[in-house]
Every structure is written in C-alpha cells, then in structure tokens.
C-alpha atoms as a PDB file:
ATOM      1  CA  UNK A   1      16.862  19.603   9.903  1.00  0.00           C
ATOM      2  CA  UNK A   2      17.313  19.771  13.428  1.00  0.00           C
ATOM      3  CA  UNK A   3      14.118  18.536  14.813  1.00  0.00           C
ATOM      4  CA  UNK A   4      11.464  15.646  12.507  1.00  0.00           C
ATOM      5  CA  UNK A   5       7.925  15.165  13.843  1.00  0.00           C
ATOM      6  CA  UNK A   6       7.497  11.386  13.748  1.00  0.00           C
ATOM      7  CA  UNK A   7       3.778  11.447  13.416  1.00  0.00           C
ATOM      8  CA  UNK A   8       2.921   8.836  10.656  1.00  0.00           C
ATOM      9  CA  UNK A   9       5.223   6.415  12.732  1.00  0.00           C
ATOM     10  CA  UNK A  10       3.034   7.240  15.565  1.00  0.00           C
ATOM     11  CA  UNK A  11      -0.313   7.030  14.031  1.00  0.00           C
ATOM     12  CA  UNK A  12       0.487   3.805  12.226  1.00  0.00           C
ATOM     13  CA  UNK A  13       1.390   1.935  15.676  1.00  0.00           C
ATOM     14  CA  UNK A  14      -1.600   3.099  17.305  1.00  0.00           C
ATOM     15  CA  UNK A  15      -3.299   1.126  14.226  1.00  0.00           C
ATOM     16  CA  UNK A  16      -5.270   4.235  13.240  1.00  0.00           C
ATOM     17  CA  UNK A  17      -6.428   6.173  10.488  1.00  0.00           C
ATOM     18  CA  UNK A  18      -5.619   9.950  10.089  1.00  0.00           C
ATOM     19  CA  UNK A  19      -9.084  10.459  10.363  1.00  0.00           C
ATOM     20  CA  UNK A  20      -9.505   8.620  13.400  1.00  0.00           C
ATOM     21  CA  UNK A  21      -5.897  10.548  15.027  1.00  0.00           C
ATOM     22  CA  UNK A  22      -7.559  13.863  14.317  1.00  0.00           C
ATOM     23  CA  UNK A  23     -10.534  12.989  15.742  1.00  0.00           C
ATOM     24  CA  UNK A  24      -9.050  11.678  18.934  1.00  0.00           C
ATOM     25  CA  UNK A  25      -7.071  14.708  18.921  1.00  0.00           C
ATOM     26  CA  UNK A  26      -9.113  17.508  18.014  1.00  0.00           C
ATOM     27  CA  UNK A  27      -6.913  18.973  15.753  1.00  0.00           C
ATOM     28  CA  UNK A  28      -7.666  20.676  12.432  1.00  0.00           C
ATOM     29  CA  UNK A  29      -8.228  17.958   9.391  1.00  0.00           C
ATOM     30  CA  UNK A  30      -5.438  19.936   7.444  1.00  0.00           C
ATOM     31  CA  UNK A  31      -2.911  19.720  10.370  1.00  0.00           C
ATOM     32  CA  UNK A  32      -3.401  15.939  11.039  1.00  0.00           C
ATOM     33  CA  UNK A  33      -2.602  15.464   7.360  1.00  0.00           C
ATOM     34  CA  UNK A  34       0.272  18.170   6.909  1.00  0.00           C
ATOM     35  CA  UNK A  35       1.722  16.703   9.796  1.00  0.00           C
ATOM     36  CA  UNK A  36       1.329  13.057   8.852  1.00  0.00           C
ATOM     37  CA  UNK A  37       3.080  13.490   5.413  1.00  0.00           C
ATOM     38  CA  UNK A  38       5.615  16.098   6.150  1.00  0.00           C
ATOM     39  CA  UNK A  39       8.059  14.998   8.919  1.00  0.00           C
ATOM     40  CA  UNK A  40       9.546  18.488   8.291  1.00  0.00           C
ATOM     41  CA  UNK A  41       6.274  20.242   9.794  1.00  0.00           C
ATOM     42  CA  UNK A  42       7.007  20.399  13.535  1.00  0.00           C
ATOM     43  CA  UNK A  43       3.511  21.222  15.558  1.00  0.00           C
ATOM     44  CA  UNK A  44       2.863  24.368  17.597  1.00  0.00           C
ATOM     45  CA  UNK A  45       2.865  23.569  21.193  1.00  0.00           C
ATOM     46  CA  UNK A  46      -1.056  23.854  21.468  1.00  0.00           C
ATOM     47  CA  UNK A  47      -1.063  20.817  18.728  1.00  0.00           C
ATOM     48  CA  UNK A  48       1.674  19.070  20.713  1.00  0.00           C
ATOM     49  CA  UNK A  49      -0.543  19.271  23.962  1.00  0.00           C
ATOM     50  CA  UNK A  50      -3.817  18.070  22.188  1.00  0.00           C
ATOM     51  CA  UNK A  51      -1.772  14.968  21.077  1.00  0.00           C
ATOM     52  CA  UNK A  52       0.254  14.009  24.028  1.00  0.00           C
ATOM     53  CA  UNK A  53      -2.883  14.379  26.686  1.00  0.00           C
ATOM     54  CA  UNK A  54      -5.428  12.424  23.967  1.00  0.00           C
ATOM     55  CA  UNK A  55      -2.822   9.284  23.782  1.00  0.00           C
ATOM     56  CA  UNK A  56      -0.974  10.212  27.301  1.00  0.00           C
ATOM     57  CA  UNK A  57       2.127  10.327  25.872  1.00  0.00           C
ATOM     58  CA  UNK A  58       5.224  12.398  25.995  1.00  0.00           C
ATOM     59  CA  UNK A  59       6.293  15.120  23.298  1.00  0.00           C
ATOM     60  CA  UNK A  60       9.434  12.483  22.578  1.00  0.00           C
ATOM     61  CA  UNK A  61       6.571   9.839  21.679  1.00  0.00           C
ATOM     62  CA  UNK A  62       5.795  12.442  18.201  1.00  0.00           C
ATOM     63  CA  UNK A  63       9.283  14.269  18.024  1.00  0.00           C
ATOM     64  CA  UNK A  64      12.988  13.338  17.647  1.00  0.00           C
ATOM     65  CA  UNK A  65      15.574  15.513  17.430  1.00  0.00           C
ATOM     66  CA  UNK A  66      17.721  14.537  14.221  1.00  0.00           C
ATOM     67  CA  UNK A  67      21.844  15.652  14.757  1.00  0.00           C
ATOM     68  CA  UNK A  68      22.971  17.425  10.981  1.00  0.00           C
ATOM     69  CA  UNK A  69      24.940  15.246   9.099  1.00  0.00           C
ATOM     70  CA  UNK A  70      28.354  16.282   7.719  1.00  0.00           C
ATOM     71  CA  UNK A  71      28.525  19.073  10.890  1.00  0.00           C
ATOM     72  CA  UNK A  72      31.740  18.867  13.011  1.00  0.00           C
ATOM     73  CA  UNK A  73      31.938  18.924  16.443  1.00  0.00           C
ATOM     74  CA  UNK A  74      32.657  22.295  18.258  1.00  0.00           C
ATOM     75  CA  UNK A  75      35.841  22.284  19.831  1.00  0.00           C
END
C-alpha cells in the first residue's frame, strides 16, 4: 500500500461524529463511512477538495503516503 487515507484519525481530532464530517463536507453518507473504516480507500480528488476547503486543510492533513516494507532501495 503505497498511499493510506488517514480519515478516522482526522475526524476523531476534530471531535466529530461521521455524521457530523459528512455533513460538514457534503459528501455521500456511504463515502464518509467507507472512508472512515477503510484506510485502504483513497478519495477521488472531488472528495479530497470537499474535505480540505470545509476544514481548510491540506490533502497531507487526510493522506500519508506509507513507503512498502521489505522493498529495497533502487540502486
């Protein structure tokens, strides 16, 4: 996995219920809660935008790029 969406983190800091996230955001009720309990799901850019200009944050604030363990180094 390459890239994790760190969404539940997120919503938990902002002390806020999945309900209240996707009603900040705007976003479908199935997306909040696919994204909240699968770090796996990565949001389309349209989802990304909703979230980052609701809590004016960046994309890094819900995203981290995770390296692949047991991959070597190019040379």
């Amino acid at each position: 996995m390459a890239v994790r969406n760190k969404i539940k983190e997120f919503v938990e800091s902002q002390g806020m219920s999945v309900y209240a996230f996707r009603e900040k955001t705007g976003i479908a009720n199935k997306t909040a809660y696919d994204l909240v309990n699968t770090p796996s799901q990565i949001p389309s850019g349209n989802v990304i935008s909703k979230i980052c200009d609701a809590f004016e944050v960046q994309p890094n604030e819900i995203l981290e790029w995770v390296p692949n363990a047991g991959k070597g180094k190019a040379a």
